[in-house]
Protein backbone atom coordinates (compact mmCIF):
# COMPACT_ATOMS: atom_id res chain seq x y z
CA UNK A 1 19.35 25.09 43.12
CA UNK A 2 16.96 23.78 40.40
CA UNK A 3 17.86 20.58 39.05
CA UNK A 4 18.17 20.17 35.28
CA UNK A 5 15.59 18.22 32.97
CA UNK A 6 17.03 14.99 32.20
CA UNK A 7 18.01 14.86 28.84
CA UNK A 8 16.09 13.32 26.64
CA UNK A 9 16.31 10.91 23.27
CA UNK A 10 20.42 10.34 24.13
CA UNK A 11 20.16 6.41 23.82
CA UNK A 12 19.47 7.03 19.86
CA UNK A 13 22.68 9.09 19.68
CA UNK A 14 24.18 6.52 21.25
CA UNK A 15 22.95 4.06 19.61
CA UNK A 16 26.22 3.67 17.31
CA UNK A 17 28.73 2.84 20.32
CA UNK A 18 29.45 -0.67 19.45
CA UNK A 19 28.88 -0.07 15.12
CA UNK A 20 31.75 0.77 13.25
CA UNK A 21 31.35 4.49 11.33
CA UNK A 22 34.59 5.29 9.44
CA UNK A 23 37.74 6.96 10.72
CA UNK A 24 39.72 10.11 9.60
CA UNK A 25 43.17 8.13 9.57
CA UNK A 26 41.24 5.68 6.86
CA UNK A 27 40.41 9.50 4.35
CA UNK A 28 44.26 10.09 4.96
CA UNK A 29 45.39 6.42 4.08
CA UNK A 30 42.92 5.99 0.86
CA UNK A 31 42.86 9.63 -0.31
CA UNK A 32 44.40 9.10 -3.94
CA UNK A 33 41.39 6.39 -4.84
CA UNK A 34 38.66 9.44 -4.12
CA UNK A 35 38.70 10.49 -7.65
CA UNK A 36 37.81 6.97 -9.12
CA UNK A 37 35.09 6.86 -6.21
CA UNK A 38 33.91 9.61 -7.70
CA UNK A 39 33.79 8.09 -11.20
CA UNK A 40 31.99 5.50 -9.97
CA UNK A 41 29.63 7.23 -8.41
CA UNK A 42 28.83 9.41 -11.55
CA UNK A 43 28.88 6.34 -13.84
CA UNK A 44 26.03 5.25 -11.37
CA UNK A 45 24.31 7.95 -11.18
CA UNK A 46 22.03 7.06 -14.61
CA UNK A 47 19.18 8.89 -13.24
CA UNK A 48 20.01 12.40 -11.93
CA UNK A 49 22.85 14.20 -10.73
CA UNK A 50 24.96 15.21 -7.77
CA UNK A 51 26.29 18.73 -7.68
CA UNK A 52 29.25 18.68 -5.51
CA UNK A 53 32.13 21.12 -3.93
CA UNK A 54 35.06 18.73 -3.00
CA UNK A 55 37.43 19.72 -0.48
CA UNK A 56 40.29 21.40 -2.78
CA UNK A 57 37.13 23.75 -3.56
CA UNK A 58 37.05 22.55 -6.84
CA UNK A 59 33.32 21.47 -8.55
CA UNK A 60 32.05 18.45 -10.75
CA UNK A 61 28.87 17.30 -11.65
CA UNK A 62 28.42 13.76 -11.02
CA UNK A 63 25.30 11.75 -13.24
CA UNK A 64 23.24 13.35 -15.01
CA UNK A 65 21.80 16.82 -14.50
CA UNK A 66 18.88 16.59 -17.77
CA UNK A 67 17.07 13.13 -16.13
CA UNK A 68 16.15 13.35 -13.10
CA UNK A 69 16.51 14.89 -9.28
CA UNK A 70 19.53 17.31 -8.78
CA UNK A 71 21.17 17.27 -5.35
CA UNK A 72 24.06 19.94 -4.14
CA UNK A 73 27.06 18.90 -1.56
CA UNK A 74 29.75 20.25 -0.62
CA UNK A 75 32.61 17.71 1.33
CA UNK A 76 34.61 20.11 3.58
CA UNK A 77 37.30 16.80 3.45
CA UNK A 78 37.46 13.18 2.12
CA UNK A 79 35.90 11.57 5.58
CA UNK A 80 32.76 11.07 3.77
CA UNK A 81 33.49 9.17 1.43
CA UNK A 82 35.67 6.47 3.72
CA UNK A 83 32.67 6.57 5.58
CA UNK A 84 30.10 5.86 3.17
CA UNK A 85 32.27 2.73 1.54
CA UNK A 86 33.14 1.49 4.53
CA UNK A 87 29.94 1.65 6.83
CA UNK A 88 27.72 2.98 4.26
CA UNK A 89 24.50 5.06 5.59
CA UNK A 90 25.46 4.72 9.13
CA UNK A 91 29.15 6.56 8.37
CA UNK A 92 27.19 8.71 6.19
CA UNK A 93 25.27 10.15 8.94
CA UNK A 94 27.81 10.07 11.12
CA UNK A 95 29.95 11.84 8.30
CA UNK A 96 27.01 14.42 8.15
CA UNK A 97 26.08 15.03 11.84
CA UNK A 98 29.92 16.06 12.38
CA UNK A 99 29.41 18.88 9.42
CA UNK A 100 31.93 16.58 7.35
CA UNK A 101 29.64 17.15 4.73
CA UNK A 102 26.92 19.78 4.18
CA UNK A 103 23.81 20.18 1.88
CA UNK A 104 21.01 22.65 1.22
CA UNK A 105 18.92 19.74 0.89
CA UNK A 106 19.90 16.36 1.83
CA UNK A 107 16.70 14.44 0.19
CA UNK A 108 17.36 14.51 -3.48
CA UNK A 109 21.05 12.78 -2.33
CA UNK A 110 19.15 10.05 -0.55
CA UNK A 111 16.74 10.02 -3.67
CA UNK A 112 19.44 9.32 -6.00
CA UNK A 113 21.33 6.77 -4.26
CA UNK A 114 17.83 5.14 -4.21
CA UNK A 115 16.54 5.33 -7.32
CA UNK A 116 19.87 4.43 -8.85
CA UNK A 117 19.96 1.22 -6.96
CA UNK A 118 20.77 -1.40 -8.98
CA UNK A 119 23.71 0.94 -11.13
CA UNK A 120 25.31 2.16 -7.96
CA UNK A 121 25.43 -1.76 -6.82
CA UNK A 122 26.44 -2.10 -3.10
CA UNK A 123 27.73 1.52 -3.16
CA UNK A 124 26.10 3.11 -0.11
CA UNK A 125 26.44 0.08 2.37
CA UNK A 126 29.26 -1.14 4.65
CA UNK A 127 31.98 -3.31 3.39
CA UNK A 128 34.22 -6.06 4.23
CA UNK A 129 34.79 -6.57 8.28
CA UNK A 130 33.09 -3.78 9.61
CA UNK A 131 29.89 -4.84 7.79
CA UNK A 132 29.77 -7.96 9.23
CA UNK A 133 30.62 -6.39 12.45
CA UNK A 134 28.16 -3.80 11.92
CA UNK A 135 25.51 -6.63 11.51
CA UNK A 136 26.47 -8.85 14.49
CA UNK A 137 25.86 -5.98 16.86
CA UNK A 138 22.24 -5.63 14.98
CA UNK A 139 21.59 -9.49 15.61
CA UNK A 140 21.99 -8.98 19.07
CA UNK A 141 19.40 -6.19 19.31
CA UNK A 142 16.84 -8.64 16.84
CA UNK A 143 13.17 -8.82 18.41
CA UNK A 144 13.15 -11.99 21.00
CA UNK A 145 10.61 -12.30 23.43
CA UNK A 146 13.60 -10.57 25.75
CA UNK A 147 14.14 -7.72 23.11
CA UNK A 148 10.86 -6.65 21.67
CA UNK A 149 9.57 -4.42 24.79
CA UNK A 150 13.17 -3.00 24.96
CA UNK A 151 13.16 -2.22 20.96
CA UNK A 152 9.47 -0.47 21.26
CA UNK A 153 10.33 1.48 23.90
CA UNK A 154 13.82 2.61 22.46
CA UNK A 155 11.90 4.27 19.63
CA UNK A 156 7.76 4.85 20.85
CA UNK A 157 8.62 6.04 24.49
CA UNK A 158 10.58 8.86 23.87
CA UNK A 159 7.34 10.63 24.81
CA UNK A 160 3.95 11.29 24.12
CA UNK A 161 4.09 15.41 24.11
CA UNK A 162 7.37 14.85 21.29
CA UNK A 163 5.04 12.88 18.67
CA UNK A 164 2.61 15.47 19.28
CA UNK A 165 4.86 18.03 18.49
CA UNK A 166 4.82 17.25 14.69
CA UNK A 167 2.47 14.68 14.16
CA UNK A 168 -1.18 15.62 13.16
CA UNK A 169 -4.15 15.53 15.42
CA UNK A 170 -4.81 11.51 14.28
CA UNK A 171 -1.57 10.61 15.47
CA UNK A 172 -0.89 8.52 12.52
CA UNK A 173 2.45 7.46 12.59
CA UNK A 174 2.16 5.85 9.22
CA UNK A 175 1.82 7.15 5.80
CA UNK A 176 -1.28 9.32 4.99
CA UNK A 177 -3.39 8.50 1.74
CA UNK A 178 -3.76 11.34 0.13
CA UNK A 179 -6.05 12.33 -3.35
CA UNK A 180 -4.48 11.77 -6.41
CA UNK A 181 -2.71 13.77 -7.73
CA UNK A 182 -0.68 14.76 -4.70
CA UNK A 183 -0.75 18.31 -3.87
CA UNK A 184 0.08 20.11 -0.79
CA UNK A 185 -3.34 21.56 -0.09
CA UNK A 186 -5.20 18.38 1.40
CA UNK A 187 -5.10 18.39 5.17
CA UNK A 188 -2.58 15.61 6.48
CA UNK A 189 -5.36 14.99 9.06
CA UNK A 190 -7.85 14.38 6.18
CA UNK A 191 -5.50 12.08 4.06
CA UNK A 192 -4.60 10.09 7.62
CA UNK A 193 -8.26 9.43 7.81
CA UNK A 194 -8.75 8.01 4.23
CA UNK A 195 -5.49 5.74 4.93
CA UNK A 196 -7.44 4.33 7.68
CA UNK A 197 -10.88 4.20 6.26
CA UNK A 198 -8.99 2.30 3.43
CA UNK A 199 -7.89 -0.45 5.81
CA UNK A 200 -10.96 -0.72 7.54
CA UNK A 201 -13.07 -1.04 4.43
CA UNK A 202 -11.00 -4.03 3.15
CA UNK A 203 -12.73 -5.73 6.75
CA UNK A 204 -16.00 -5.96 5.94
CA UNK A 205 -17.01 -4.38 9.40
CA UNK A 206 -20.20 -5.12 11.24
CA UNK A 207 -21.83 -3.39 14.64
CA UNK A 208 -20.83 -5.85 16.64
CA UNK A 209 -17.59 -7.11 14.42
CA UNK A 210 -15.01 -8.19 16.91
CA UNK A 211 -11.54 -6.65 15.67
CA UNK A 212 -7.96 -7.08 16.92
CA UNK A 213 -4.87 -4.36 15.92
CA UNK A 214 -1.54 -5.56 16.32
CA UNK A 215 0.60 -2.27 16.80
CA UNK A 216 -2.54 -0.24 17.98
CA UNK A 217 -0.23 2.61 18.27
CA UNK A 218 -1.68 6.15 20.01
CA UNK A 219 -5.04 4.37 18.97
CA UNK A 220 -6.55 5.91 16.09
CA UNK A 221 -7.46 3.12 13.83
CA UNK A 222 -9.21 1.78 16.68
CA UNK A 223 -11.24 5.02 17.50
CA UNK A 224 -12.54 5.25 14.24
CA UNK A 225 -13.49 1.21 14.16
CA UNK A 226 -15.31 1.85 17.18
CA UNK A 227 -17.49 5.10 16.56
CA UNK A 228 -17.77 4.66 12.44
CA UNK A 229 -17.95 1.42 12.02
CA UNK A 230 -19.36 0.41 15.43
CA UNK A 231 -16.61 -2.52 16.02
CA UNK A 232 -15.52 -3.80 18.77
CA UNK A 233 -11.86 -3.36 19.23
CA UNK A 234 -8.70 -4.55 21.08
CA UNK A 235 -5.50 -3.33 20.24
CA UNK A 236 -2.12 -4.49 21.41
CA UNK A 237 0.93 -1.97 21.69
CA UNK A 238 4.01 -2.97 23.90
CA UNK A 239 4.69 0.72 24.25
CA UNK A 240 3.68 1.67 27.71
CA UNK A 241 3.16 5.60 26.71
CA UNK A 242 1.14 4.68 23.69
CA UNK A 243 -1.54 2.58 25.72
CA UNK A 244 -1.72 5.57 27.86
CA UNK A 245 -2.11 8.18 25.30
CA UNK A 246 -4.91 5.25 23.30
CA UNK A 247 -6.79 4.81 26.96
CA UNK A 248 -7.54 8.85 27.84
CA UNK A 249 -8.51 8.85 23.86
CA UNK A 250 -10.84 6.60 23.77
CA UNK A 251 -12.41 7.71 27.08
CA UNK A 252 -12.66 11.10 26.30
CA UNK A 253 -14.85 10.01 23.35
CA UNK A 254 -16.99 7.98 25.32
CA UNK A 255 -15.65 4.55 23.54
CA UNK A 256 -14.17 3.07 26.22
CA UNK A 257 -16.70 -0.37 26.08
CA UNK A 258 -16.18 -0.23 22.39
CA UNK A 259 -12.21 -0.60 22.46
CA UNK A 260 -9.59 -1.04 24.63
CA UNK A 261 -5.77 -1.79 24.67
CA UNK A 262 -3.14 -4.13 25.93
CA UNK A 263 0.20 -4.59 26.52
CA UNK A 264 0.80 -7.75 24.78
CA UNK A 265 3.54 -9.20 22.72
CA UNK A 266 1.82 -10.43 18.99
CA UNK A 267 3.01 -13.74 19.99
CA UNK A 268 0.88 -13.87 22.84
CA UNK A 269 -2.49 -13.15 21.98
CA UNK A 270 -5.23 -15.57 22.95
CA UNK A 271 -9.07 -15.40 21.26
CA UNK A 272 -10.55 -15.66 18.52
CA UNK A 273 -11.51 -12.51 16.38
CA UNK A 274 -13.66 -11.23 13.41
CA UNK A 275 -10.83 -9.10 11.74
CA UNK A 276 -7.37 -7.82 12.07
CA UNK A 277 -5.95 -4.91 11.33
CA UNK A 278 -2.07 -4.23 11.62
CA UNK A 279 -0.64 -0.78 10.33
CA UNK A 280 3.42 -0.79 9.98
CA UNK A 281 3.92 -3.02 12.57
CA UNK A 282 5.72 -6.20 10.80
CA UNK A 283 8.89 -3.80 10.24
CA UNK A 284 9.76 -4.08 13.55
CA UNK A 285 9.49 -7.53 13.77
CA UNK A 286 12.58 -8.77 11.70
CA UNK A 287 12.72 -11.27 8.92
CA UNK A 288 13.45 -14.46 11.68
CA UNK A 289 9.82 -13.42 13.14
CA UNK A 290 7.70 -13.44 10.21
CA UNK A 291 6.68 -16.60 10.37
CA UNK A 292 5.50 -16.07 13.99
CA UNK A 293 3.72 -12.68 12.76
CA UNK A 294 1.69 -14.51 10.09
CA UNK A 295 0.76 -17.54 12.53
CA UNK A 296 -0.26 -15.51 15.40
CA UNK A 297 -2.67 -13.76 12.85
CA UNK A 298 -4.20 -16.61 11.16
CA UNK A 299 -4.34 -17.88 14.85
CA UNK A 300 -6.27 -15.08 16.06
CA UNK A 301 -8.62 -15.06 13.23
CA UNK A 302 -11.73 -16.96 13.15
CA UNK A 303 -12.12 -18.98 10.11
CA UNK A 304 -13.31 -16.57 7.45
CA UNK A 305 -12.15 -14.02 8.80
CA UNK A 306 -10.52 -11.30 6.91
CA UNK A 307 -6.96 -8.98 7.95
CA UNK A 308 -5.96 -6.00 6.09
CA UNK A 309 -2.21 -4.69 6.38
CA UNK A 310 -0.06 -2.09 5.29
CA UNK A 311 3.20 -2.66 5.42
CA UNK A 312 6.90 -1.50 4.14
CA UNK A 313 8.64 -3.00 1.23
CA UNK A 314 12.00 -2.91 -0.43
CA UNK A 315 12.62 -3.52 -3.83
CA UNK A 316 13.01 -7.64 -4.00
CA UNK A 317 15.66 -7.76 -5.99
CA UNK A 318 18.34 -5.42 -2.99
CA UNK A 319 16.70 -7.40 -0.57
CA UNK A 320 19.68 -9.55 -0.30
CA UNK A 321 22.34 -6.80 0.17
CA UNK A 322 19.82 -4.61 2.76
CA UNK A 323 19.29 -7.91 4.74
CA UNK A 324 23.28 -8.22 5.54
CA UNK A 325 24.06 -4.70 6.28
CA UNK A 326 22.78 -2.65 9.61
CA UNK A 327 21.66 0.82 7.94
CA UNK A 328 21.22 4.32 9.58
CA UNK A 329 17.49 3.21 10.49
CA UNK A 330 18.27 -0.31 12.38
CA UNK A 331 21.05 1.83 14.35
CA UNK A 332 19.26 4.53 15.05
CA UNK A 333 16.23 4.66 14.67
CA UNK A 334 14.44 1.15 15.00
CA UNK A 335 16.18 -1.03 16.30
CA UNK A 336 15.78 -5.26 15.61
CA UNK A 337 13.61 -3.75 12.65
CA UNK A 338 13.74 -4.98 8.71
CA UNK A 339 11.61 -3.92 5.78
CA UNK A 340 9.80 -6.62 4.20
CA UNK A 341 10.67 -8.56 1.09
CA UNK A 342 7.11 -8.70 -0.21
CA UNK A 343 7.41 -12.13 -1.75
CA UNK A 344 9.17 -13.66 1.01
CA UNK A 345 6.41 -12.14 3.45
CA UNK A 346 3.83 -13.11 1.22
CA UNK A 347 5.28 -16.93 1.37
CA UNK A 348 5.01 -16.82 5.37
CA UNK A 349 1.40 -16.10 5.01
CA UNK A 350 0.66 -18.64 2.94
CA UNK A 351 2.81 -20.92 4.75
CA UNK A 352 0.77 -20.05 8.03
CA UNK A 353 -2.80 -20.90 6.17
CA UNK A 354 -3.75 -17.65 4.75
CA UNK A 355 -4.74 -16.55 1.43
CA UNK A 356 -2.55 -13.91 0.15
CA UNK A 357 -5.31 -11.17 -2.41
CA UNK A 358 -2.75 -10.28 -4.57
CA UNK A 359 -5.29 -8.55 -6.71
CA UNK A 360 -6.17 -6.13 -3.65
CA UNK A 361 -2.38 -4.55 -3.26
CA UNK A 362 -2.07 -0.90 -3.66
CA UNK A 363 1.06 0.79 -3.13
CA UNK A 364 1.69 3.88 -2.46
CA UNK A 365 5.49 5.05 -1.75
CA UNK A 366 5.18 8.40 -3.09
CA UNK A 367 2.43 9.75 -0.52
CA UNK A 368 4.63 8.26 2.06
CA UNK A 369 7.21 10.54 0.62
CA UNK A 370 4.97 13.75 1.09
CA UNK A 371 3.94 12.15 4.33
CA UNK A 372 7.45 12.69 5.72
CA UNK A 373 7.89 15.87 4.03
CA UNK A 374 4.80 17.23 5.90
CA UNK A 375 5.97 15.62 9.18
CA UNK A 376 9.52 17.20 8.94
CA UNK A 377 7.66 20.37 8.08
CA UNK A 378 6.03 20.61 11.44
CA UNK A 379 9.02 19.38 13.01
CA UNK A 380 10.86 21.99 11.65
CA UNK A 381 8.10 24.31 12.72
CA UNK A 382 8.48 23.46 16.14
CA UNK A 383 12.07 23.93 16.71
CA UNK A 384 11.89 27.21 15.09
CA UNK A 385 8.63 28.65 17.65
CA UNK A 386 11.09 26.60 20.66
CA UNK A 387 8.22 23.88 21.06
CA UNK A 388 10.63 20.95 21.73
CA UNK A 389 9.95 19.19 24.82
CA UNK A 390 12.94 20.44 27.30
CA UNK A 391 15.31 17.40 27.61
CA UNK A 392 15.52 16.77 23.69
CA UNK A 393 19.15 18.73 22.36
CA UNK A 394 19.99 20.31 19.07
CA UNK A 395 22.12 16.54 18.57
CA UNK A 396 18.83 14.63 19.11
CA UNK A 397 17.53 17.25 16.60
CA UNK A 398 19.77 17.00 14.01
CA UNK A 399 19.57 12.82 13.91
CA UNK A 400 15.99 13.17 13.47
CA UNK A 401 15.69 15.73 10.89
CA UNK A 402 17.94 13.26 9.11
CA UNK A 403 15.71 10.30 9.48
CA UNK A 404 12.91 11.65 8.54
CA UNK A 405 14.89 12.97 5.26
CA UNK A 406 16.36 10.03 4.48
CA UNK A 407 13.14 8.12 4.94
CA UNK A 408 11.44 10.88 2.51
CA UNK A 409 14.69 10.58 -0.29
CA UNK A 410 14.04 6.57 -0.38
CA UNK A 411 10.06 6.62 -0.72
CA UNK A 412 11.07 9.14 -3.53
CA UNK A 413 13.19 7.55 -5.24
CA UNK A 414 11.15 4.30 -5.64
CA UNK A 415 13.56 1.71 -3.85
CA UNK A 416 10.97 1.43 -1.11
CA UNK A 417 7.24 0.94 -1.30
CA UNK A 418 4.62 1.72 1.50
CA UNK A 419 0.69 -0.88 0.73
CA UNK A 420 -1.75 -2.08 1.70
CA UNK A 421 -3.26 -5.97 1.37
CA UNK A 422 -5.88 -8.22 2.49
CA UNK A 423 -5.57 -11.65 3.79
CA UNK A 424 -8.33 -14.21 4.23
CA UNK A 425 -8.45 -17.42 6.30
CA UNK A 426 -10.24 -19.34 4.49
């Protein structure tokens, strides 16, 4: 008898065993408040609207339909909404991968509830207990020396041949740059490239400039240091499929004495270096580490020396509610991560020596929004031709369709930013 494939991706479905996601027996207990949830939500909802069936099949239109995004739901019962108040985006999903609530397009809902941040308050993120239970089972899963491989390979060792299924041929795992004004004719492979050209160029690369990436990834920043700007590159992953995947690359195109890669915790790094260049990495450190993050790259710099990031931002002024509340993405999806408060993470660098080029930021949240949209267009793509890697089920398929539209609905709506920066050590 054959023996089955193993399956594949389960620990992210999983991932929710010890987090608190809502209960039916709660919708039963605090069904009469629904309606004023409801009136809150449309009082919130300044920008935009939400179309919604409710579950006596009656309709209302929540916010505003004339100024901005339209979304469509329909709640087959109240569970979603004792979800979503009591363990916010994580019940959500949870509400929405048991078909408690279903929509034609789930973005513009994750749209709204960003761009209406500040009038929907804390609306959208767990409450009471369960939040702080919620977060104590994050802190235990933050990025320690003990934790970081773990994290890393929860997320970047699901397997080389599934990023390859929807990524594009750079294997840029980070937003693309794409021309202005955003269309849907530029190649994602060709707006990948400018996003990493962009970076590079902030370097001031030499033949012969010695450059260090921290979060190398499948190594494609580091091929194109090597062969167009002739530097000479190490690059640090603690993924153990990623190094793989970066080593064959850079040896089929006959770079392997030009870069190379490591498995090596940022913390550990020893040597001195020209440049560094870190793409998307620092969200996966978590806000305790950032200090460490910043030191280890002023310590790895050689006075001088220049580092160019792009990184992941949240609006400042939410910071303070996202920090205390595990979402759908720290469950799920990364876990020990945190976006950055810009100003906070700009204080750590300048606490650790470096000089902060405010005057060189350029954001760019919306391309990271068509960045997802393209990725969860090849995704979809896949599934539908029966591409997906045997071992991955239509469960594992479902939560990531939903991260990558939830990620897509918050670059939209303008909550989160994606940019790049340079640093200098003087």
């Amino acid at each position: 008898m054959n023996a089955q494939p193993p399956v594949r991706g389960q620990h992210l479905l999983r991932a929710d065993r010890r987090f608190a996601t809502g209960s039916s027996w709660l919708a039963r207990l605090l069904s009469p408040g629904f309606q004023r949830l409801l009136d809150t939500i449309d009082k919130g909802l300044v920008e935009g609207a939400i179309q919604a069936t409710l579950p006596d099949g009656s309709f209302r239109v929540l916010g505003n339909p004339d100024n901005g995004p339209v979304a469509v739901c329909e709640l087959k019962n109240w569970v979603p909404l004792v979800r979503l108040v009591t363990t916010g985006s994580v019940g959500w999903y949870r509400s929405w991968a048991e078909g408690e609530w279903t929509s034609p397009d789930p973005v513009p809902i994750f749209d709204l509830f960003m761009r209406n941040r500040h009038p929907l308050g804390e609306l959208g993120r767990a409450q009471g207990p369960l939040r702080f239970f919620n977060l104590i089972w994050h802190a235990f899963r933050r990025n320690s020396r003990a934790n970081a491989r773990k994290n890393i390979a929860f997320h970047y060792d699901l397997g080389n041949d599934f990023y390859e299924l929807w990524l594009d041929r750079t294997m840029s795992y980070s937003s693309a740059l794409f021309q202005e004004p955003i269309g849907r004719t530029e190649p994602l492979e060709a707006a990948q490239h400018r996003k990493i050209t962009a970076l590079l160029d902030r370097l001031d690369l030499k033949p012969g400039s010695t450059l260090l990436e921290i979060g190398c990834g499948w190594g494609g920043l580091a091929e194109v240091a090597a062969a167009e700007y002739g530097a000479d590159v190490t690059g640090i992953t603690l993924s153990v499929e990623q190094k793989a995947y970066a080593d064959d690359r850079v040896e089929k195109a006959g770079l392997s004495d030009k870069a190379r890669f490591e498995i090596c915790d940022y913390r550990d790094v020893i040597g001195r270096y020209d440049a560094v260049a870190s793409v998307e990495m620092v969200e996966a450190v978590g806000e305790q580490y950032w200090g460490a993050y910043m030191e280890a790259i002023a310590g790895a710099l050689k006075p001088g020396g220049r580092a160019a990031l792009q990184y992941i931002e949240i609006d400042d002024a939410i910071f303070e509610s996202y920090r205390t509340d595990a979402d759908f993405i720290q469950t799920y999806i990364f876990p020990g991560g945190m976006l950055i408060s810009e100003s906070r993470f700009r204080a750590a660098a300048e606490k650790a020596g470096l000089r902060w080029e405010a005057s060189s930021r350029h954001g760019f949240g919306l391309h990271y929004a068509e960045t997802l949209r393209r990725w969860r267009e090849s995704f979809d793509q896949a599934i539908e031709e029966g591409r997906l890697p045997k071992g991955f089920d239509q469960d594992f398929v479902k939560l990531w369709r939903f991260y990558l539209m939830y990620c897509e609905g918050g670059f939209a709506g303008g909550g989160i930013d994606v940019a790049q920066v340079t640093l200098i050590k003087p």
